[in-house]
C-alpha atoms as a PDB file:
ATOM      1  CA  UNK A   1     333.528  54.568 -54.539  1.00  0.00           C
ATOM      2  CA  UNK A   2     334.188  54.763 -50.952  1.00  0.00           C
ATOM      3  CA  UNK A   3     336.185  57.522 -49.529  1.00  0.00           C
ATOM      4  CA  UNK A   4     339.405  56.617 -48.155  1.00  0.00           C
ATOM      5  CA  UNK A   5     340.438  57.471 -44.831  1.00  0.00           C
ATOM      6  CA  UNK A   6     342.965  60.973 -44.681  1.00  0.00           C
ATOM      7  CA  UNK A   7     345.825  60.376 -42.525  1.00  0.00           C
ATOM      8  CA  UNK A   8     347.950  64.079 -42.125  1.00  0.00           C
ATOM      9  CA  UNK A   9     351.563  61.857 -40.911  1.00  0.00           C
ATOM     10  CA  UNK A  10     353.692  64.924 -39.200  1.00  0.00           C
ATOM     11  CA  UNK A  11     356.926  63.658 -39.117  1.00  0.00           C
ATOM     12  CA  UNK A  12     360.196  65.574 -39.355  1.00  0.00           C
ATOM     13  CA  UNK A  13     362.152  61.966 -40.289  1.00  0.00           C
ATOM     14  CA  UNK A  14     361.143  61.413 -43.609  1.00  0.00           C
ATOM     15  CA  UNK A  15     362.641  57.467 -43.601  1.00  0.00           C
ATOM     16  CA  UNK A  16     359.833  57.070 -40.572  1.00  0.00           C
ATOM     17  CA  UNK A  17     356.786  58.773 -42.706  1.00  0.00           C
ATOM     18  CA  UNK A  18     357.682  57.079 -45.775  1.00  0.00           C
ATOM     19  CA  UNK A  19     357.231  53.290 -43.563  1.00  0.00           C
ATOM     20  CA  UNK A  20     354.165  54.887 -42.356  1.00  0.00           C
ATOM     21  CA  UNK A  21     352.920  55.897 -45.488  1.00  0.00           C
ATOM     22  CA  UNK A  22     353.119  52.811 -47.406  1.00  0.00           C
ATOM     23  CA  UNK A  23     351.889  50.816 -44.408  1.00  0.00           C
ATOM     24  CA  UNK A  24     348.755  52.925 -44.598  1.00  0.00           C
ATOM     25  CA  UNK A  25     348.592  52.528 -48.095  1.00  0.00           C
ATOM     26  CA  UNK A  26     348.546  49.063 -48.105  1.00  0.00           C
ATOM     27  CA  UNK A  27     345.921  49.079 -45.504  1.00  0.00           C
ATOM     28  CA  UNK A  28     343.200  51.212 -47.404  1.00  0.00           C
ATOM     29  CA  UNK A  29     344.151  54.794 -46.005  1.00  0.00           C
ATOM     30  CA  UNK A  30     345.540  57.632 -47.528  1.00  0.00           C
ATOM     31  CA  UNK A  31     348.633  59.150 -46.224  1.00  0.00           C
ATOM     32  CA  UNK A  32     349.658  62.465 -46.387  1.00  0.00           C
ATOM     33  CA  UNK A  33     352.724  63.816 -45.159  1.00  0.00           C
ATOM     34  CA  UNK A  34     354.325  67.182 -43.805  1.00  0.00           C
ATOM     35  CA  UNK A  35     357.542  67.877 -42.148  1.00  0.00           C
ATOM     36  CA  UNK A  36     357.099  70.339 -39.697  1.00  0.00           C
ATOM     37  CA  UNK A  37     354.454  72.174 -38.124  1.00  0.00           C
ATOM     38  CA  UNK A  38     354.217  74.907 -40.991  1.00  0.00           C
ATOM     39  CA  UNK A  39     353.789  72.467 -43.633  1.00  0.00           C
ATOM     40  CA  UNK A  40     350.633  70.029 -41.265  1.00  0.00           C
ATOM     41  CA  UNK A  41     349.041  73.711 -41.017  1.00  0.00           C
ATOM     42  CA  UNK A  42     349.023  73.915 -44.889  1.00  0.00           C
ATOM     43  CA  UNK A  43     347.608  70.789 -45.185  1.00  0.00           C
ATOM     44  CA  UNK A  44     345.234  71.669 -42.645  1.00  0.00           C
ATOM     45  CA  UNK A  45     343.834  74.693 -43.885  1.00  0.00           C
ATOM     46  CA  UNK A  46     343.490  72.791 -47.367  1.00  0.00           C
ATOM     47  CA  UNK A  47     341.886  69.710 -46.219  1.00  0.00           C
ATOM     48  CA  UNK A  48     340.913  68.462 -42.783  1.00  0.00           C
ATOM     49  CA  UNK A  49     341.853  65.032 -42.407  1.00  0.00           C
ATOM     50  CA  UNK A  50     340.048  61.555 -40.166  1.00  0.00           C
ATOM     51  CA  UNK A  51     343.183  61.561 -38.311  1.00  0.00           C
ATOM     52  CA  UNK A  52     346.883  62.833 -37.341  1.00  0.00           C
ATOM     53  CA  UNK A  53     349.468  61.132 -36.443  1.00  0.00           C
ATOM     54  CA  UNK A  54     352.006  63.992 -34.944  1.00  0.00           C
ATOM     55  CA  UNK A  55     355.392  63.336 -33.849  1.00  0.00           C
ATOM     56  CA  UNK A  56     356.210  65.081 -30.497  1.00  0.00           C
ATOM     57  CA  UNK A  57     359.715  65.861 -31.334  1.00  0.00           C
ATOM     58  CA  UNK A  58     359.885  68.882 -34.605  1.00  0.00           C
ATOM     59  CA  UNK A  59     361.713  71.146 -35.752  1.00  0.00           C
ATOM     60  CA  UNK A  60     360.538  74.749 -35.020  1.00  0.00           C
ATOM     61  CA  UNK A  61     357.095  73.789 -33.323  1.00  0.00           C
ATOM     62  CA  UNK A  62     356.908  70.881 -31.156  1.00  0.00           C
ATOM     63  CA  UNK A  63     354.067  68.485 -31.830  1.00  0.00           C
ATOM     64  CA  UNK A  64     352.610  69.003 -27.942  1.00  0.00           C
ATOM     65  CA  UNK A  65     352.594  72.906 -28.942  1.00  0.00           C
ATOM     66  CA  UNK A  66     350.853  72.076 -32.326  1.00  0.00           C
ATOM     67  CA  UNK A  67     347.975  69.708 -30.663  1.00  0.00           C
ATOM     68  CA  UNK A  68     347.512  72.760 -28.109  1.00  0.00           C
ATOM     69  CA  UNK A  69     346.641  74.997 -31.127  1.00  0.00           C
ATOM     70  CA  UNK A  70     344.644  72.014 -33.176  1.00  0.00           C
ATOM     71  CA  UNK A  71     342.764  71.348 -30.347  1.00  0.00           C
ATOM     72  CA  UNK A  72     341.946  75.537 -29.559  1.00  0.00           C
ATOM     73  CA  UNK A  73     340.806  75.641 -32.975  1.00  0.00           C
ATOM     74  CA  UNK A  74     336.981  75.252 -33.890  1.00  0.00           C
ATOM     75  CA  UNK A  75     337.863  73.734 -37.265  1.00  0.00           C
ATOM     76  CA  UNK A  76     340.423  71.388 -36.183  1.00  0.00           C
ATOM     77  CA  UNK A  77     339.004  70.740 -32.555  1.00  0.00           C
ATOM     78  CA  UNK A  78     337.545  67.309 -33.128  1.00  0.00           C
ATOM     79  CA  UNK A  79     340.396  65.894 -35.278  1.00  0.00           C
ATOM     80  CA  UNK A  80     341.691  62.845 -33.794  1.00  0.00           C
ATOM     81  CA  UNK A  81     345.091  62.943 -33.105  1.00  0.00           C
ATOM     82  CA  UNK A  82     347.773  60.133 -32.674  1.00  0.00           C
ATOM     83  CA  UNK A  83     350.703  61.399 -30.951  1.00  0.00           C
ATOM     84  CA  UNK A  84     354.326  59.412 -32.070  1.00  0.00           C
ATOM     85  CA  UNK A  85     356.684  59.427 -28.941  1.00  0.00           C
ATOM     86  CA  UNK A  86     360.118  58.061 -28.112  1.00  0.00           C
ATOM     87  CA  UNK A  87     359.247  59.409 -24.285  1.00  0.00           C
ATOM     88  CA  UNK A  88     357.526  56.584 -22.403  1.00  0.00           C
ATOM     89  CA  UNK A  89     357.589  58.040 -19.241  1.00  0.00           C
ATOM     90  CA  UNK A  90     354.361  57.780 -17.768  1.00  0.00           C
ATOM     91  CA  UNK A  91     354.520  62.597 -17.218  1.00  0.00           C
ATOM     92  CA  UNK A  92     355.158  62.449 -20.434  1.00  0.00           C
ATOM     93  CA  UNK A  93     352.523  60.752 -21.733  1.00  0.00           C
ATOM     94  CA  UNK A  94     350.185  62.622 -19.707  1.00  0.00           C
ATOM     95  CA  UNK A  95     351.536  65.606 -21.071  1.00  0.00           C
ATOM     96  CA  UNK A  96     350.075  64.398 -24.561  1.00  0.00           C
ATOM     97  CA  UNK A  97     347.076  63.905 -23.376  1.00  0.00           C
ATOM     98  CA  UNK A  98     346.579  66.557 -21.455  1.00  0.00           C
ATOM     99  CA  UNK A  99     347.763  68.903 -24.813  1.00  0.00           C
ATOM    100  CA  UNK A 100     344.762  67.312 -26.529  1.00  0.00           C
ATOM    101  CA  UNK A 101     346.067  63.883 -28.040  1.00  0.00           C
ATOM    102  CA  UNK A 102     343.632  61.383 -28.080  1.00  0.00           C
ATOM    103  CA  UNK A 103     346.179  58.638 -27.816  1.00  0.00           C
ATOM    104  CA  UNK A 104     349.938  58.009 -28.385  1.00  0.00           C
ATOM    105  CA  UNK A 105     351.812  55.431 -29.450  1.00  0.00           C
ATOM    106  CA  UNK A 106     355.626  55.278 -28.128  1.00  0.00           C
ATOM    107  CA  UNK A 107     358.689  54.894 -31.159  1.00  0.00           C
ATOM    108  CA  UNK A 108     359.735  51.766 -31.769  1.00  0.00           C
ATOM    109  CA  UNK A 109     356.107  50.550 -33.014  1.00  0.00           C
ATOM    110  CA  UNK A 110     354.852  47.551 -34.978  1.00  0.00           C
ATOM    111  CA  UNK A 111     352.641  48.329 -37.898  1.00  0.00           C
ATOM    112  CA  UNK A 112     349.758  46.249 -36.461  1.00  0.00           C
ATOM    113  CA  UNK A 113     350.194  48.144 -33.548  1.00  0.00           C
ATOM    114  CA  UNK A 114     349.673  51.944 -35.007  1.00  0.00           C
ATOM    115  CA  UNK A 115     347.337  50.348 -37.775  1.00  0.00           C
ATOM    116  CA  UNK A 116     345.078  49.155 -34.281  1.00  0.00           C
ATOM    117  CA  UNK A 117     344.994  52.563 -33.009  1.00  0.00           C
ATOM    118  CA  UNK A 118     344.542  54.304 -35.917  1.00  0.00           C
ATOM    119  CA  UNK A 119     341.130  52.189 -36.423  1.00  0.00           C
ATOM    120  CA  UNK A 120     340.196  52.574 -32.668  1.00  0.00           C
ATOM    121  CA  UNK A 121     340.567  56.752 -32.242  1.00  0.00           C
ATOM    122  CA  UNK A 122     338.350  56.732 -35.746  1.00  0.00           C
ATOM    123  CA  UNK A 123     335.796  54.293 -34.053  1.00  0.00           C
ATOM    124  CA  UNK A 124     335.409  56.219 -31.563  1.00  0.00           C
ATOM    125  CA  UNK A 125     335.019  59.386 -33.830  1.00  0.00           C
ATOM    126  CA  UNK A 126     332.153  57.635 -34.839  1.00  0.00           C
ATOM    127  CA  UNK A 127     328.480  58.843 -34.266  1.00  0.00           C
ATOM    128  CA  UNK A 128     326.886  57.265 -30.991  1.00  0.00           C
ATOM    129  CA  UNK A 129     324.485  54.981 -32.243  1.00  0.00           C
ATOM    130  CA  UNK A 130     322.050  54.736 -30.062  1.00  0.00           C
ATOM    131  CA  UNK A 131     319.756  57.411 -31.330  1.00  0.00           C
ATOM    132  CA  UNK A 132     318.259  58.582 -27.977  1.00  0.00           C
ATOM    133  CA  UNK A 133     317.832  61.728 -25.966  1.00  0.00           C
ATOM    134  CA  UNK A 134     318.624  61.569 -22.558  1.00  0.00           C
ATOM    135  CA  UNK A 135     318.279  64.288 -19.565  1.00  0.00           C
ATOM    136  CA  UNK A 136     319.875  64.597 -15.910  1.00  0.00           C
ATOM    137  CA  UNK A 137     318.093  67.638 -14.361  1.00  0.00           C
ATOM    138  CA  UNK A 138     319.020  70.432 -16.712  1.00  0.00           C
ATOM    139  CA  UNK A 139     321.544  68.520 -18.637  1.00  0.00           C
ATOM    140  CA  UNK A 140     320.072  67.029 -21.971  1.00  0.00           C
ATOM    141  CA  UNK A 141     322.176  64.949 -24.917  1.00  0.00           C
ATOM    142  CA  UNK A 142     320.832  64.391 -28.207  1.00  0.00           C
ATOM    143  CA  UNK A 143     322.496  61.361 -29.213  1.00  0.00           C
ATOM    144  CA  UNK A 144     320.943  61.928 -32.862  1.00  0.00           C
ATOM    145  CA  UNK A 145     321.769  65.499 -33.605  1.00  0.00           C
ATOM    146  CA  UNK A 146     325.023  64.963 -31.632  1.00  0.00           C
ATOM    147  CA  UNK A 147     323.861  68.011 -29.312  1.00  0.00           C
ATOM    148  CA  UNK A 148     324.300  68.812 -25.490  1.00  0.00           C
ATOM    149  CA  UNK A 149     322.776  71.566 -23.692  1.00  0.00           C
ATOM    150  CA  UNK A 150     322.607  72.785 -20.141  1.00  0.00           C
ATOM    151  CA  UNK A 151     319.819  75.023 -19.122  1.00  0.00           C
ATOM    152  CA  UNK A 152     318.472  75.446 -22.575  1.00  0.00           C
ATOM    153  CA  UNK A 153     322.189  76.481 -23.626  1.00  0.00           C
ATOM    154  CA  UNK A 154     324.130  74.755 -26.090  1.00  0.00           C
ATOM    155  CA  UNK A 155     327.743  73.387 -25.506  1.00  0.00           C
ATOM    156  CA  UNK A 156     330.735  71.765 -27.359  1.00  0.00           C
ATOM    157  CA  UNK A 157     331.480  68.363 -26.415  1.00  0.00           C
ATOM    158  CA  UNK A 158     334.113  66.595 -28.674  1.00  0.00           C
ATOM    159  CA  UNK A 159     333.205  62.755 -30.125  1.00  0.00           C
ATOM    160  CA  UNK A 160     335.177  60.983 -27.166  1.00  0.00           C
ATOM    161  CA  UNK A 161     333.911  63.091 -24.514  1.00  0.00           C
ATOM    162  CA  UNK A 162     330.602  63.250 -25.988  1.00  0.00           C
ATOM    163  CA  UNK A 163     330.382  59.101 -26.069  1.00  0.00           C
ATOM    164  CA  UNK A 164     331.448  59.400 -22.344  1.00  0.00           C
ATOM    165  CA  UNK A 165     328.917  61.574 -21.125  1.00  0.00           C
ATOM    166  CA  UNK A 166     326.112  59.652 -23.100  1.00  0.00           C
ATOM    167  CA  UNK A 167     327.301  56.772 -21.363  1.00  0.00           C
ATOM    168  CA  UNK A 168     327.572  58.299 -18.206  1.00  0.00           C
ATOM    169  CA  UNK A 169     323.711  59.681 -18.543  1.00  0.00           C
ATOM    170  CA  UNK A 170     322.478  56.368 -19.318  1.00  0.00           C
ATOM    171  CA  UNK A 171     323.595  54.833 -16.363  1.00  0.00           C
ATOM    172  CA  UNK A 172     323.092  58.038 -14.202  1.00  0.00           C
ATOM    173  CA  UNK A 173     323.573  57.915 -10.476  1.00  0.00           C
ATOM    174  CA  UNK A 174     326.061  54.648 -10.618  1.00  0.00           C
ATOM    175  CA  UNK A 175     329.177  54.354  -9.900  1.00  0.00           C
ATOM    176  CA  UNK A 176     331.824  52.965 -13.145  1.00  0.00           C
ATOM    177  CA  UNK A 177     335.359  52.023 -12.628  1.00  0.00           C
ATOM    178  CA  UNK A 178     337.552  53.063 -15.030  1.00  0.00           C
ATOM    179  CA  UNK A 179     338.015  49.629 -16.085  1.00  0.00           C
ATOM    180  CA  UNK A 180     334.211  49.363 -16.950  1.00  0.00           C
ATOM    181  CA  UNK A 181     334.462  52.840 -18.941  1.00  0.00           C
ATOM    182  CA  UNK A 182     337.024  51.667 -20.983  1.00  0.00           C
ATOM    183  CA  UNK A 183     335.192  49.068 -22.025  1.00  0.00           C
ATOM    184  CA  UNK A 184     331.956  49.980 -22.325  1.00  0.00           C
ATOM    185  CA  UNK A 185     332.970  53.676 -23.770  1.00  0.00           C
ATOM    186  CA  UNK A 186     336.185  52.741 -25.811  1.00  0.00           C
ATOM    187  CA  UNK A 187     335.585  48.867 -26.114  1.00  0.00           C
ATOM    188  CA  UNK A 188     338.960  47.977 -27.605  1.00  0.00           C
ATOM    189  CA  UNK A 189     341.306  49.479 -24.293  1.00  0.00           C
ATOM    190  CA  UNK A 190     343.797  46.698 -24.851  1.00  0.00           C
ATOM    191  CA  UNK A 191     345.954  49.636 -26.237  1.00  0.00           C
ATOM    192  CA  UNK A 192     344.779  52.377 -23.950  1.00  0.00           C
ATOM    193  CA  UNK A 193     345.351  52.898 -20.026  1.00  0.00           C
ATOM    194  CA  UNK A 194     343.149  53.929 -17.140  1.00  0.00           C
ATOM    195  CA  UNK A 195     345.166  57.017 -16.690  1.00  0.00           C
ATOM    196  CA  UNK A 196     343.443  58.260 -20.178  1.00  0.00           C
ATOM    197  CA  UNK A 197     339.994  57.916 -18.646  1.00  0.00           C
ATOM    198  CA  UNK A 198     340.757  60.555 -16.001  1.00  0.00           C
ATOM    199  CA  UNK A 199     341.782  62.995 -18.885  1.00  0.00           C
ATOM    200  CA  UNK A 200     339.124  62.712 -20.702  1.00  0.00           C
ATOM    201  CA  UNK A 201     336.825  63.471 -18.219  1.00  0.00           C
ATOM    202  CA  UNK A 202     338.738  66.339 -17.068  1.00  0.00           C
ATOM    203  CA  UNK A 203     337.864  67.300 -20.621  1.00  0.00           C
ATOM    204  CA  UNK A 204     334.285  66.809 -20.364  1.00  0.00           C
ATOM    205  CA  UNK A 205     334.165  68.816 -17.523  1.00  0.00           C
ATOM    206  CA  UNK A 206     335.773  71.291 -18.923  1.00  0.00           C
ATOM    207  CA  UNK A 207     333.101  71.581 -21.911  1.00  0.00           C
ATOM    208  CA  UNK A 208     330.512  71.249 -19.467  1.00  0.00           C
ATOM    209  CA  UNK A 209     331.305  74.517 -17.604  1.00  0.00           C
ATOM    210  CA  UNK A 210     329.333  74.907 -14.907  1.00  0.00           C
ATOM    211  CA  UNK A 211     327.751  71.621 -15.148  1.00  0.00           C
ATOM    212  CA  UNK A 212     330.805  69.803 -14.741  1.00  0.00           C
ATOM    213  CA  UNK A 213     330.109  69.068 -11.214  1.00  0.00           C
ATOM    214  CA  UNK A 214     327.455  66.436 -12.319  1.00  0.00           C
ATOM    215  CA  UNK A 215     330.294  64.150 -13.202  1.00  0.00           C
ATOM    216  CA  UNK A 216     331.320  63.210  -9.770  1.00  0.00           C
ATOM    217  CA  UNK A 217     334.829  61.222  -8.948  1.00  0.00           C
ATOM    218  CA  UNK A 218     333.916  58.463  -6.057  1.00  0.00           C
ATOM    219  CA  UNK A 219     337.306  58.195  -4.595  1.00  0.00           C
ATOM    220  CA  UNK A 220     338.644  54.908  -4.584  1.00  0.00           C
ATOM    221  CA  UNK A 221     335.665  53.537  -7.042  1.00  0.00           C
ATOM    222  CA  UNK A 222     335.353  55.843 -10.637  1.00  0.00           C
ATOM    223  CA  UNK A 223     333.204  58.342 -11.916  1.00  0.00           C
ATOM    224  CA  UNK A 224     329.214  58.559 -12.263  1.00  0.00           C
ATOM    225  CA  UNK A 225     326.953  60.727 -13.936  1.00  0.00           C
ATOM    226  CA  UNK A 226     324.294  62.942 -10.908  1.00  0.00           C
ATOM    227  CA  UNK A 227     321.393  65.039 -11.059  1.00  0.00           C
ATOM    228  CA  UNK A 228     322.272  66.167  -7.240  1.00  0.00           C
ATOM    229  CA  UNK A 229     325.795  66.648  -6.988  1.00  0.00           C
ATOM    230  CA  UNK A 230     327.992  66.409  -3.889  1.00  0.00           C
ATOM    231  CA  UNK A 231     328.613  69.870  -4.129  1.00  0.00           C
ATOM    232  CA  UNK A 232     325.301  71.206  -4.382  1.00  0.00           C
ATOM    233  CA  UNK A 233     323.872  69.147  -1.659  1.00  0.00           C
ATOM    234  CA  UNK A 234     326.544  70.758   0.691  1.00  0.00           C
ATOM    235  CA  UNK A 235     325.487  74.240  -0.738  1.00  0.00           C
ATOM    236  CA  UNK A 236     321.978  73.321   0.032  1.00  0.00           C
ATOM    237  CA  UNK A 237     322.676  72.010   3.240  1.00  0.00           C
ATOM    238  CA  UNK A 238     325.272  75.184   4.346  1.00  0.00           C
ATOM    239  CA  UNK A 239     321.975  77.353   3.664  1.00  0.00           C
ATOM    240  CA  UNK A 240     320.570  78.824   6.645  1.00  0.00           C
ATOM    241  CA  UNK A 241     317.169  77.764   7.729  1.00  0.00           C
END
């Protein structure tokens, strides 16, 4: 029998989680809910779940505070998570993203709406399936084993970053517009803006360490993938004779 998907619903307003809860229900997940931050942590620490849906606003703990700490976790770290908003200011959503949400979706929702990006942040969860191994100087990703190393040494790339850079290595040394990222890395970015592109490589960057600098911004134009970075050319070029 096929597993159904866990949903951990963090909701403070049980009237809200219960509507989410049977939705889900109805539409082959499994809902599980907690109150406040103490009770997702139990739940946690029992069983990890495909996906949270966390509401920014909670008592005790606020939901940005509790993605911070999900996403410093090893165990939790790749969990998507779904933050539930009444702030639709653009800072604001930024804020969510930049605490580790992997989208949000901003209160009052439809069910087709929340049921569409549930489905999307577990797609891409998903394994990359183009089974290949791809290098960019010292940089080499495993699509198979899910691996990245730099220099021989391994590093942590989460699922959406990880599709991202694969993406990226493929098509090394061009130049993609956001636009073309979103649909060629997320392919359903009729619920997700440009804006989430830009954190999201800020992330990868941020797992790459020092081989961050290989994802180069093109002001004006996007992002692209570089076995001689900007940077390093200057460095080169700085170098006495």
């Amino acid at each position: 029998m096929k597993k159904l998907p866990l949903v951990l619903i963090v909701e403070d307003e049980s009237a809200i989680a219960e509507l989410i809860a049977v939705n889900l229900r109805h539409n082959g997940f499994q809902p599980v809910w907690a109150e406040d931050g103490e009770a997702a942590q139990r739940e946690l620490d029992a069983v990890l779940p495909d996906v949270i849906l966390l509401d920014w606003m909670l008592p005790g703990t606020s939901g940005l505070m509790l993605a911070r700490k999900w996403r410093a976790d090893a165990r939790t770290k790749t969990v998507p998570i779904l933050m539930l908003t009444a702030r639709g200011d653009e800072p604001d959503k930024v804020a969510g993203l930049d605490a580790g949400a992997d989208d949000y979706i901003t209160k009052p929702f439809s069910t087709q709406e929340l049921l569409a990006r549930i489905r999307a942040v577990l797609r891409r969860r998903a394994p990359e399936q183009l089974a290949d191994t791809v290098s960019l100087g010292p940089l080499v990703l495993d699509a198979a084993t899910h691996r990245v190393s730099y220099d021989g040494q391994p590093l942590k790339v989460a699922p959406t970053e990880f599709k991202l850079l694969h993406y990226l290595m493929r098509h090394a040394e061009r130049v993609h517009s956001r636009t073309q990222l979103l649909d060629k890395v997320w392919g359903d970015h009729v619920f997700i803006e440009e804006r989430t592109v830009d954190v999201h490589v800020k992330r990868l960057r941020e797992a790459l360490g020092s081989a961050g600098i290989m994802v180069e911004t093109v002001r004006g134009a996007g992002y692209r993938a570089t076995a001689q970075p900007a940077v390093l050319q200057a460095q080169a070029q700085a170098q006495p004779q």
